[in-house]
PDB file of N, CA and C in Angstrom:
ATOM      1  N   UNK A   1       0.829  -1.194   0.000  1.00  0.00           N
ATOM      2  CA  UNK A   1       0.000   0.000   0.000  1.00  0.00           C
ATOM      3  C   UNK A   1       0.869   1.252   0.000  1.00  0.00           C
ATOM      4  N   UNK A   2       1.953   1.141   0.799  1.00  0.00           N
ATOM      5  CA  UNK A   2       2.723   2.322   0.681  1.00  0.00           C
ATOM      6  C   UNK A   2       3.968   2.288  -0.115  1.00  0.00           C
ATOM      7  N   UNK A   3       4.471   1.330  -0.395  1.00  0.00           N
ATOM      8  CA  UNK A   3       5.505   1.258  -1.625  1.00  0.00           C
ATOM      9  C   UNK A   3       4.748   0.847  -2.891  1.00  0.00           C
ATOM     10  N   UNK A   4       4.148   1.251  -3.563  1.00  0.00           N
ATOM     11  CA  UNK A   4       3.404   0.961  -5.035  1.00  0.00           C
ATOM     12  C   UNK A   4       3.703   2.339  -5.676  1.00  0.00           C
ATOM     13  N   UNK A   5       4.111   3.615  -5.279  1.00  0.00           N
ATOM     14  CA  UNK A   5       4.266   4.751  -5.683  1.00  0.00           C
ATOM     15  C   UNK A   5       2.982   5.331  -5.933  1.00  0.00           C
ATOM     16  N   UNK A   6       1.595   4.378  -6.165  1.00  0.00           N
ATOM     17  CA  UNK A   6       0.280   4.986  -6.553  1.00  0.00           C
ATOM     18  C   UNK A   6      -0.688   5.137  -5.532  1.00  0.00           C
ATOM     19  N   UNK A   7      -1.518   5.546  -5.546  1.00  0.00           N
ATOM     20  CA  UNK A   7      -2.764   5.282  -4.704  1.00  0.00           C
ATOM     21  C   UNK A   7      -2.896   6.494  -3.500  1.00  0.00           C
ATOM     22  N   UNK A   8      -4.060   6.317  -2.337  1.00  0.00           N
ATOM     23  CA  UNK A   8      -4.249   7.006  -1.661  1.00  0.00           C
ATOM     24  C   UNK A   8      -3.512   6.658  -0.480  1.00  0.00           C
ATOM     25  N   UNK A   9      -3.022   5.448   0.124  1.00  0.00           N
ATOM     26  CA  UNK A   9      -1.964   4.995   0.770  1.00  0.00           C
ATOM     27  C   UNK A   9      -0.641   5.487   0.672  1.00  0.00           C
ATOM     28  N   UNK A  10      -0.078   5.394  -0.662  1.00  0.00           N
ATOM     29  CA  UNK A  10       1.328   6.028  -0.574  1.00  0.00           C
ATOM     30  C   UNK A  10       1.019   7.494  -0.593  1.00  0.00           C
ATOM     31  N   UNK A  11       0.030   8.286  -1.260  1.00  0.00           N
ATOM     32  CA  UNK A  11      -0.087   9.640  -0.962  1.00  0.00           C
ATOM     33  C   UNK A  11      -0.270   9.730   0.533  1.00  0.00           C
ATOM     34  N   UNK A  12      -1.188   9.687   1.610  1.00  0.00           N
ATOM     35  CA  UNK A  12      -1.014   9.843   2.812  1.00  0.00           C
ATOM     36  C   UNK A  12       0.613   9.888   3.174  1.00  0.00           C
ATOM     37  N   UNK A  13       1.557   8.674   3.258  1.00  0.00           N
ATOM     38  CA  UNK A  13       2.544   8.609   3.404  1.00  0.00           C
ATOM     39  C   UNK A  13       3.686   9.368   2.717  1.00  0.00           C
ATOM     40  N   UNK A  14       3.357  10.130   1.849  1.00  0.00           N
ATOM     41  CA  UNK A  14       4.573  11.207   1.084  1.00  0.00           C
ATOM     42  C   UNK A  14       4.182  12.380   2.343  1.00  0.00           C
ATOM     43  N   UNK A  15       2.503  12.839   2.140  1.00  0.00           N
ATOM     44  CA  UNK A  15       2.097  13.912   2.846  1.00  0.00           C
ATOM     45  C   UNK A  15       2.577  13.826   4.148  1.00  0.00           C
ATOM     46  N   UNK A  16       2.624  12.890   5.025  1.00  0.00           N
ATOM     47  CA  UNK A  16       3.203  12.686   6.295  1.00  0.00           C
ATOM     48  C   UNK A  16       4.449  13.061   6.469  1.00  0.00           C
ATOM     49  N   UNK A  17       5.468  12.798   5.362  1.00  0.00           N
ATOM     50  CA  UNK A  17       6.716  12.744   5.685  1.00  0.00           C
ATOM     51  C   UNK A  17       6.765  14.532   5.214  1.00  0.00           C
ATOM     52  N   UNK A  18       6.193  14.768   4.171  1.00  0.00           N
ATOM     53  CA  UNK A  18       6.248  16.459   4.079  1.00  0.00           C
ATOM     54  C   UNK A  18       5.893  16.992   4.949  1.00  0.00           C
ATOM     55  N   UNK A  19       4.959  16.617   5.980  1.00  0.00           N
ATOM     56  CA  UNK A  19       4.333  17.797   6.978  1.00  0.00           C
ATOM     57  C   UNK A  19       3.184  18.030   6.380  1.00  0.00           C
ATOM     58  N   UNK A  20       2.418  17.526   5.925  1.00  0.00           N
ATOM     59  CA  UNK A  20       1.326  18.467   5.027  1.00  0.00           C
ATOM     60  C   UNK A  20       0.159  18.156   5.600  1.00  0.00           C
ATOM     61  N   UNK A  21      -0.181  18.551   7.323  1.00  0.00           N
ATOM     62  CA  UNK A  21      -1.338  17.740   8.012  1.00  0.00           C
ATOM     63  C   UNK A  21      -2.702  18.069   6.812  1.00  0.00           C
ATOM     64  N   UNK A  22      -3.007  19.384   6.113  1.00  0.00           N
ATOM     65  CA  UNK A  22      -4.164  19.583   5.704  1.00  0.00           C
ATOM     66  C   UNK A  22      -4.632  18.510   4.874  1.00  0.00           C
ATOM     67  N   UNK A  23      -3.143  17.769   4.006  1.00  0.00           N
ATOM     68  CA  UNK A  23      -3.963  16.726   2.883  1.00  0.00           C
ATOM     69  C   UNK A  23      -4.113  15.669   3.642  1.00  0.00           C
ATOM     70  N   UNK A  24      -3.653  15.855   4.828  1.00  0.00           N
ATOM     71  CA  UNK A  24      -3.699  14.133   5.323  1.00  0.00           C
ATOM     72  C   UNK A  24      -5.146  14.281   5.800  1.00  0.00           C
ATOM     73  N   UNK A  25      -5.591  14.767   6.644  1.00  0.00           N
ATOM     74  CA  UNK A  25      -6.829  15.239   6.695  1.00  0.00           C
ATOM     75  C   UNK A  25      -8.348  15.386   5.636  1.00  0.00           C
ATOM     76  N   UNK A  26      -7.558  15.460   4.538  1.00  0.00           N
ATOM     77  CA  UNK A  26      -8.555  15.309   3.783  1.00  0.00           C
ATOM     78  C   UNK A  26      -8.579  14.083   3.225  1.00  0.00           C
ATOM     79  N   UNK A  27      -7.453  13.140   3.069  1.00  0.00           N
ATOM     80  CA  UNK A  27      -7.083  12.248   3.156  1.00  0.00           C
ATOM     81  C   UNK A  27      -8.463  11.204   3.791  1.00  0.00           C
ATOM     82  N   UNK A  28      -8.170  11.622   5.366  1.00  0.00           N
ATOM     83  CA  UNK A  28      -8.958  10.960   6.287  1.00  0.00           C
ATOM     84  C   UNK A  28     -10.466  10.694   6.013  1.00  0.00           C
ATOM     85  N   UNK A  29     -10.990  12.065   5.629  1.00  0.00           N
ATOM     86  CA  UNK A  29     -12.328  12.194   5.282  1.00  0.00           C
ATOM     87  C   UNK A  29     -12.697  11.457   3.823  1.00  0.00           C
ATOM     88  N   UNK A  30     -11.833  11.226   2.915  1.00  0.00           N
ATOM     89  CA  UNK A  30     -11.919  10.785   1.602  1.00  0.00           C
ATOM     90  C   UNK A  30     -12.223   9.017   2.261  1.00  0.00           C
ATOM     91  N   UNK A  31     -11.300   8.269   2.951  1.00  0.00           N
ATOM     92  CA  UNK A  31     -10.773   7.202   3.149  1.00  0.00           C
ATOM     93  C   UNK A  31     -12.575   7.156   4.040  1.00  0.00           C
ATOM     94  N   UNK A  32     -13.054   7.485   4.723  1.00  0.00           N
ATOM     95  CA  UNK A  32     -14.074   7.674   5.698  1.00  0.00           C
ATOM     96  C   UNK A  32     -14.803   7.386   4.264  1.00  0.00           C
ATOM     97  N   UNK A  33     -14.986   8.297   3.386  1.00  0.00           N
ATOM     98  CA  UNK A  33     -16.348   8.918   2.627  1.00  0.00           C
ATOM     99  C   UNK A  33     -16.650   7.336   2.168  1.00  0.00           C
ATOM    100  N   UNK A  34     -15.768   7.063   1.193  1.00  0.00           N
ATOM    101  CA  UNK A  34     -15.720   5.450   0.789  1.00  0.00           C
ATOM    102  C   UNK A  34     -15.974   4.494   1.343  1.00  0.00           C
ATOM    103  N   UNK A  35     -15.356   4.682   2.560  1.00  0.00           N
ATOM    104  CA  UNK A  35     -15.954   3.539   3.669  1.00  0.00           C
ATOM    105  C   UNK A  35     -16.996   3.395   3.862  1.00  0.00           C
ATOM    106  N   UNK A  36     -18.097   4.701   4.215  1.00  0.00           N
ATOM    107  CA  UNK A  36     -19.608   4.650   4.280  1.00  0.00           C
ATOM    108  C   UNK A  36     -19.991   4.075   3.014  1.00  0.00           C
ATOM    109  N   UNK A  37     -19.705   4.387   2.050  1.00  0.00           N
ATOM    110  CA  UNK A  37     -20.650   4.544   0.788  1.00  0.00           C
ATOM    111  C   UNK A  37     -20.564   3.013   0.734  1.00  0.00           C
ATOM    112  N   UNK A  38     -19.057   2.262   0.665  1.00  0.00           N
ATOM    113  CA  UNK A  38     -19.367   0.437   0.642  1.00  0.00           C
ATOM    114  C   UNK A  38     -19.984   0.240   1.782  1.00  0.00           C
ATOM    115  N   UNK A  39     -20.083   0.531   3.039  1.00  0.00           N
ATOM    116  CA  UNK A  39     -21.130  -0.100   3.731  1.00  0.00           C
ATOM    117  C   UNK A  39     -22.326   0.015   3.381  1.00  0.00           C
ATOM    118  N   UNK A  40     -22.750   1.286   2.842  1.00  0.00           N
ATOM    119  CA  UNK A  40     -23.736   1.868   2.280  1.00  0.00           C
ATOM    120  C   UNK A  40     -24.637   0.368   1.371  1.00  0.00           C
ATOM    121  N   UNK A  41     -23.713   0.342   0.107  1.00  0.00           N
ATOM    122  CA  UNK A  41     -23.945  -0.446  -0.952  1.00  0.00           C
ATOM    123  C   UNK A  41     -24.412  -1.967  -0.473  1.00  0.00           C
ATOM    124  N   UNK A  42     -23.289  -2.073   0.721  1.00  0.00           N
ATOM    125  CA  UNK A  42     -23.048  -3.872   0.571  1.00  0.00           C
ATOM    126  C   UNK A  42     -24.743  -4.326   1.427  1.00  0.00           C
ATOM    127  N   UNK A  43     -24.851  -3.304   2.431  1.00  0.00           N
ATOM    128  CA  UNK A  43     -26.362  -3.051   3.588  1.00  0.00           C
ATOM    129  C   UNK A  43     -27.338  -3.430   2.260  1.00  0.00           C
ATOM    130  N   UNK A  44     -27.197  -2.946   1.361  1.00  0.00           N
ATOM    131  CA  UNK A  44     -28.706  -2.812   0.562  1.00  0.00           C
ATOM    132  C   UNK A  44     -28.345  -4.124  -0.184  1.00  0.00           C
ATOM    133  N   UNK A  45     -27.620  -4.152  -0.436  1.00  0.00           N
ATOM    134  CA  UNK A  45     -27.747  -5.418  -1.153  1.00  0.00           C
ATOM    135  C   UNK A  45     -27.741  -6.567  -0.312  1.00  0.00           C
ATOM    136  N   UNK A  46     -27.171  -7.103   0.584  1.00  0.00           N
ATOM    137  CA  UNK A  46     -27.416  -7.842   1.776  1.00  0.00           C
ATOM    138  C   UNK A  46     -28.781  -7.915   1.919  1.00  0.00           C
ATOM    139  N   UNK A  47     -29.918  -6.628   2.121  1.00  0.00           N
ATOM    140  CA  UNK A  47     -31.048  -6.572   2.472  1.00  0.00           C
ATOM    141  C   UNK A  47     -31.986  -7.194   0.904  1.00  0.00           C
ATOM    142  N   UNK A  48     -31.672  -6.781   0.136  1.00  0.00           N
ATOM    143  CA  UNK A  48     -32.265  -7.253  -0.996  1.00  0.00           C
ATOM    144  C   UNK A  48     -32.116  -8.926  -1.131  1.00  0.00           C
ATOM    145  N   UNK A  49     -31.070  -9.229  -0.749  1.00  0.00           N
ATOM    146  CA  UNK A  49     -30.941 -11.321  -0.558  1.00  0.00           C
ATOM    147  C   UNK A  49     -31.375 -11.641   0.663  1.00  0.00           C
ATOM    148  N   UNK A  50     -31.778 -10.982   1.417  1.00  0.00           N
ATOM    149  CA  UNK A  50     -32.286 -11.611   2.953  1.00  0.00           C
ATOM    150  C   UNK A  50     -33.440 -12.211   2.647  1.00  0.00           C
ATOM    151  N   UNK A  51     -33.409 -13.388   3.481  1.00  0.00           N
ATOM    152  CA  UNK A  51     -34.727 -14.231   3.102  1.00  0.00           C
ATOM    153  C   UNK A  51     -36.033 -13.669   4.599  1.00  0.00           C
ATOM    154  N   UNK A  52     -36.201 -12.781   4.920  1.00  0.00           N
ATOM    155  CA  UNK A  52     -36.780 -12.132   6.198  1.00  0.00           C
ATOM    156  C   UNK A  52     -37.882 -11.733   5.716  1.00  0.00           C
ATOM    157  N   UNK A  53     -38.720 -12.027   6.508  1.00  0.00           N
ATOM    158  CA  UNK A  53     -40.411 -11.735   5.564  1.00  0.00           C
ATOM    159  C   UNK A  53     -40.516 -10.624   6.161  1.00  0.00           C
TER     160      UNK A  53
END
């Protein structure tokens, strides 16, 4: 995650070593936003295969 040179993982980790709390921070909230949205997704679809009358 942090040696691939790509992604939002090794960016956090450049920004860290620069000092750059603001992107890491936004960072945080990005990494958060995604997180909801697949829980988001996986909830409804889970609920759509539930066999629960």
């Amino acid at each position: 995650m942090l040696t691939g040179g790509v992604g939002i993982g090794f960016w956090v980790w450049d920004e860290w070593n620069n000092l750059n709390v603001a992107h890491i921070i936004i960072a945080i909230f990005v990494i958060g936003t995604v997180g909801l949205l697949l829980e988001w997704a996986l909830m409804s679809l889970a609920k759509h295969f539930s066999f629960e009358d």
